[in-house]
C-alpha atoms as a PDB file:
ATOM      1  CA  UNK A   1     -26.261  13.545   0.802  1.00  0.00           C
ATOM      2  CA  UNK A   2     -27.211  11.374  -2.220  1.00  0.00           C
ATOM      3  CA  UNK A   3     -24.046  11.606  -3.662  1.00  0.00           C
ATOM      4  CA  UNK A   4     -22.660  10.034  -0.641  1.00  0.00           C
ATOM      5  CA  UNK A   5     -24.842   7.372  -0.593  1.00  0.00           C
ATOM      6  CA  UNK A   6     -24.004   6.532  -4.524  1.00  0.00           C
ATOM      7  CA  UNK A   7     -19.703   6.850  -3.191  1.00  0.00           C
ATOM      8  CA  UNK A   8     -20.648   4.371  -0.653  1.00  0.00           C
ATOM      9  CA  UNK A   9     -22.275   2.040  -2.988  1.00  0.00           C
ATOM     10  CA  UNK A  10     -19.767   2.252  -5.267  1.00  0.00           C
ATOM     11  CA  UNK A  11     -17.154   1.569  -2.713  1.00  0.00           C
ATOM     12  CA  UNK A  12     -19.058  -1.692  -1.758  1.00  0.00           C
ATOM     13  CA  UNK A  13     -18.919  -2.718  -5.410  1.00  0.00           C
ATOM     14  CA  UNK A  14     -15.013  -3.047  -4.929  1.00  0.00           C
ATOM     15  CA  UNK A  15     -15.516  -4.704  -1.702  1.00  0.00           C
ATOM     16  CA  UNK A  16     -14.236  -1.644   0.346  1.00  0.00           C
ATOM     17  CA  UNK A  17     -16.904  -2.069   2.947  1.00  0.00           C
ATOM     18  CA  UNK A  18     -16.591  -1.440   6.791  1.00  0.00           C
ATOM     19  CA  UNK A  19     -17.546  -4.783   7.810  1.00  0.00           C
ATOM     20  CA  UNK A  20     -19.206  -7.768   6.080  1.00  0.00           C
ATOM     21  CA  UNK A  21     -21.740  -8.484   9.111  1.00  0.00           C
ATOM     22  CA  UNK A  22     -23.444 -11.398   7.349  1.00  0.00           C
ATOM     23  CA  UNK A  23     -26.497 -12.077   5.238  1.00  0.00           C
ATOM     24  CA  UNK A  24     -26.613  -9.428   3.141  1.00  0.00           C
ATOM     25  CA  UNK A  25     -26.058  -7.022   5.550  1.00  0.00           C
ATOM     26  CA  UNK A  26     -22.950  -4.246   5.152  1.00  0.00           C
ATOM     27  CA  UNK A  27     -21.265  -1.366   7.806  1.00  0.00           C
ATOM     28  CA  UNK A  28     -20.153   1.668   5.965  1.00  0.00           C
ATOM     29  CA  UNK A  29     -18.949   4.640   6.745  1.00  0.00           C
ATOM     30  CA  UNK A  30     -20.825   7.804   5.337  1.00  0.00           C
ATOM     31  CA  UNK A  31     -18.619  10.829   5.465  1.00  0.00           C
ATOM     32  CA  UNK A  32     -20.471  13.850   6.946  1.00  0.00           C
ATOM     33  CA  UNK A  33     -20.929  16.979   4.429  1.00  0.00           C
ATOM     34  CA  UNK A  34     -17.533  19.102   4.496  1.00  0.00           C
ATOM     35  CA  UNK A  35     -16.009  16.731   6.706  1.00  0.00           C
ATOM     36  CA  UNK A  36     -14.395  13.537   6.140  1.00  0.00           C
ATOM     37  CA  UNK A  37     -15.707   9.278   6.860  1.00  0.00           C
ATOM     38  CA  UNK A  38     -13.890   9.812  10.045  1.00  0.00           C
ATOM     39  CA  UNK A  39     -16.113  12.189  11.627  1.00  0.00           C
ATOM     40  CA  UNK A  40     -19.208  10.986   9.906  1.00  0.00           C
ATOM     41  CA  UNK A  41     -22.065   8.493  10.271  1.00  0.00           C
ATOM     42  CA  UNK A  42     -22.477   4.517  10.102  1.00  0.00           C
ATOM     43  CA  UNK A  43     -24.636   3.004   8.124  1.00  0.00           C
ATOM     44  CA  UNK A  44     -26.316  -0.072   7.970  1.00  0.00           C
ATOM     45  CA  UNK A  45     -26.900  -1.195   4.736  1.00  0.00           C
ATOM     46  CA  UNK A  46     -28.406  -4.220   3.048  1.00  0.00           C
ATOM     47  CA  UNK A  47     -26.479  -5.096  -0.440  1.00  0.00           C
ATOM     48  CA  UNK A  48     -26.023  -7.731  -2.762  1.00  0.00           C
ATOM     49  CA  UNK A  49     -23.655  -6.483  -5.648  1.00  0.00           C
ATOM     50  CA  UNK A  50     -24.311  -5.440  -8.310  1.00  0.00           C
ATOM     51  CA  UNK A  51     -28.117  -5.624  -7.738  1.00  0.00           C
ATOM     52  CA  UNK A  52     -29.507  -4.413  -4.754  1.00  0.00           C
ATOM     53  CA  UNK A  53     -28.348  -1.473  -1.890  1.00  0.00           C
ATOM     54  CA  UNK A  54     -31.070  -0.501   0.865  1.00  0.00           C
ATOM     55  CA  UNK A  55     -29.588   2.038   3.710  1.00  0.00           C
ATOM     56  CA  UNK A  56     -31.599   0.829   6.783  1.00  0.00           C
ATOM     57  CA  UNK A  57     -29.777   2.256   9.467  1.00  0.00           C
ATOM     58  CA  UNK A  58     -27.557   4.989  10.021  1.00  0.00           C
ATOM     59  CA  UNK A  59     -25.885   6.867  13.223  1.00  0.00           C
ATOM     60  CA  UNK A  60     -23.172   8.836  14.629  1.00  0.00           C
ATOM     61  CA  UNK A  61     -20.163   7.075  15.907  1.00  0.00           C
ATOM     62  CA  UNK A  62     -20.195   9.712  18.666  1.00  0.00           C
ATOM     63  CA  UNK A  63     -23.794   8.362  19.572  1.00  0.00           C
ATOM     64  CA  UNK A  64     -23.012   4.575  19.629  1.00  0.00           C
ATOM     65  CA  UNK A  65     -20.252   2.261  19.453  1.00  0.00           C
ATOM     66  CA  UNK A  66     -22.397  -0.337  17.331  1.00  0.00           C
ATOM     67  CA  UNK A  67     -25.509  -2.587  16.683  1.00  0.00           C
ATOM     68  CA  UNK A  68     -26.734  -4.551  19.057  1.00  0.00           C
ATOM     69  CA  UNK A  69     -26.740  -8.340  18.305  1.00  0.00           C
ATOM     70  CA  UNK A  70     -30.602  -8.771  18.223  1.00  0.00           C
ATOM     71  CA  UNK A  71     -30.600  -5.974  15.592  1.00  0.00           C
ATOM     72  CA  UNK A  72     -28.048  -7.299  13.569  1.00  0.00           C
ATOM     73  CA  UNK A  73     -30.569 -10.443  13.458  1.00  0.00           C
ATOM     74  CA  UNK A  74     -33.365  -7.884  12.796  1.00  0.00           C
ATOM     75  CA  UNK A  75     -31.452  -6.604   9.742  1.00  0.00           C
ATOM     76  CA  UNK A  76     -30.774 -10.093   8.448  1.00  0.00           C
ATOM     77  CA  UNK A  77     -34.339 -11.203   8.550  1.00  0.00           C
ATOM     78  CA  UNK A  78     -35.080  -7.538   6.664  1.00  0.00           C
ATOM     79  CA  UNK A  79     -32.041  -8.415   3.973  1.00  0.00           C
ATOM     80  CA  UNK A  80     -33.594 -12.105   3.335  1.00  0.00           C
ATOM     81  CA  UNK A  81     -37.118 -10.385   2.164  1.00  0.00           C
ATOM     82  CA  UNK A  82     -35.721  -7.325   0.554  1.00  0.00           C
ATOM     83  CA  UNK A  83     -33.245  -8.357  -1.235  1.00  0.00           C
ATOM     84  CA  UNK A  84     -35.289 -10.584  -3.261  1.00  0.00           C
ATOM     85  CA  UNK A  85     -37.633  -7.522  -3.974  1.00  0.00           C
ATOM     86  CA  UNK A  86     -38.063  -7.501  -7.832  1.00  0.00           C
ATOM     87  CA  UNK A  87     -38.540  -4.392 -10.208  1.00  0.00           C
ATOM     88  CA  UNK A  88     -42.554  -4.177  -9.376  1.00  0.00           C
ATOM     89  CA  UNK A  89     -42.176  -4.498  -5.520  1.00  0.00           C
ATOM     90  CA  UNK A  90     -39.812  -1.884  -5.487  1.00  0.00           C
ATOM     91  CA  UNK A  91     -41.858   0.428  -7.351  1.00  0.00           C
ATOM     92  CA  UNK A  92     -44.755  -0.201  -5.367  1.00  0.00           C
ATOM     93  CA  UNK A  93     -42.946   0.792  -2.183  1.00  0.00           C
ATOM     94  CA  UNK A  94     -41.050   3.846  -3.538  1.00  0.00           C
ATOM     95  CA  UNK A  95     -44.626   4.542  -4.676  1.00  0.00           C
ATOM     96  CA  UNK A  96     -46.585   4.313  -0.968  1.00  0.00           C
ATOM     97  CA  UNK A  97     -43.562   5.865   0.675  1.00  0.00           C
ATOM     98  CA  UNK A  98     -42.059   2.785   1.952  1.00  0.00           C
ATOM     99  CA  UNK A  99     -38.730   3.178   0.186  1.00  0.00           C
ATOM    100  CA  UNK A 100     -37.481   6.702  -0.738  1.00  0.00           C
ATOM    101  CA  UNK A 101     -35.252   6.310  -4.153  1.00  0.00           C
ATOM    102  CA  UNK A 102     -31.595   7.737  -3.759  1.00  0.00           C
ATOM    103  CA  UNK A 103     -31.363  10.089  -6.201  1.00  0.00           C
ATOM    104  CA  UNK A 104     -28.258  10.046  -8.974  1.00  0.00           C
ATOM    105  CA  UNK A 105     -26.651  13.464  -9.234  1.00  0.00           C
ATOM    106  CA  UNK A 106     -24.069  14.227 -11.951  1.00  0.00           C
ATOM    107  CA  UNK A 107     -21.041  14.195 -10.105  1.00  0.00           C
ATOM    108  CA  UNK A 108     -21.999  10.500  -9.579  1.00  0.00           C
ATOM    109  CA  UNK A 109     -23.061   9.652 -13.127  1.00  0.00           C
ATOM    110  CA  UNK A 110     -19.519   6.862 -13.362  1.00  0.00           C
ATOM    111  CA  UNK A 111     -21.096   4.844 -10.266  1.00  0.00           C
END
């Protein structure tokens, strides 16, 4: 599943995103292992490029249609704070278990 998370990323680096939902804050589309974006999941995610890419929120399209609009100010206020997270914050939360690091595989070594 990493390696789907770094395609997504990379995707949003050439502005092929979902939706642009303001503030920082991204919908992608995560394709499902063995099937296609179609079929897969939708993620939330909070990104400034070529810096910063947190997945907050994912689900299947078959479980909701979208966000709510009180989320989508939920995930703003989250983008404002975390995206101005420097190098020691984030290792401090990878560290406690806040954060969980996406891990780079080598099929994904060009993102």
């Amino acid at each position: 599943m990493d390696s789907a998370l770094w395609e997504a990323v990379a995707q949003a680096e050439k502005g092929l995103v979902d939706a642009y939902l303001g503030g920082g804050v991204i919908k992608m589309r995560i394709a499902r292992p063995g099937h296609g974006k179609a079929g897969g999941y939708r993620s939330i995610v909070l990104f400034r490029s070529g810096q910063k890419a947190f997945f907050v929120y994912g689900f299947a399209k078959s479980e909701r249609d979208n966000i709510s609009r009180k989320e989508l100010e939920a995930f703003k206020k989250l983008a404002a704070v975390m995206l101005k997270y420097g190098d020691d914050d984030l290792e401090k939360a990878i560290y406690c278990g806040v954060l969980t690091e996406v891990g780079k595989d080598v099929q994904s070594e060009n993102v």
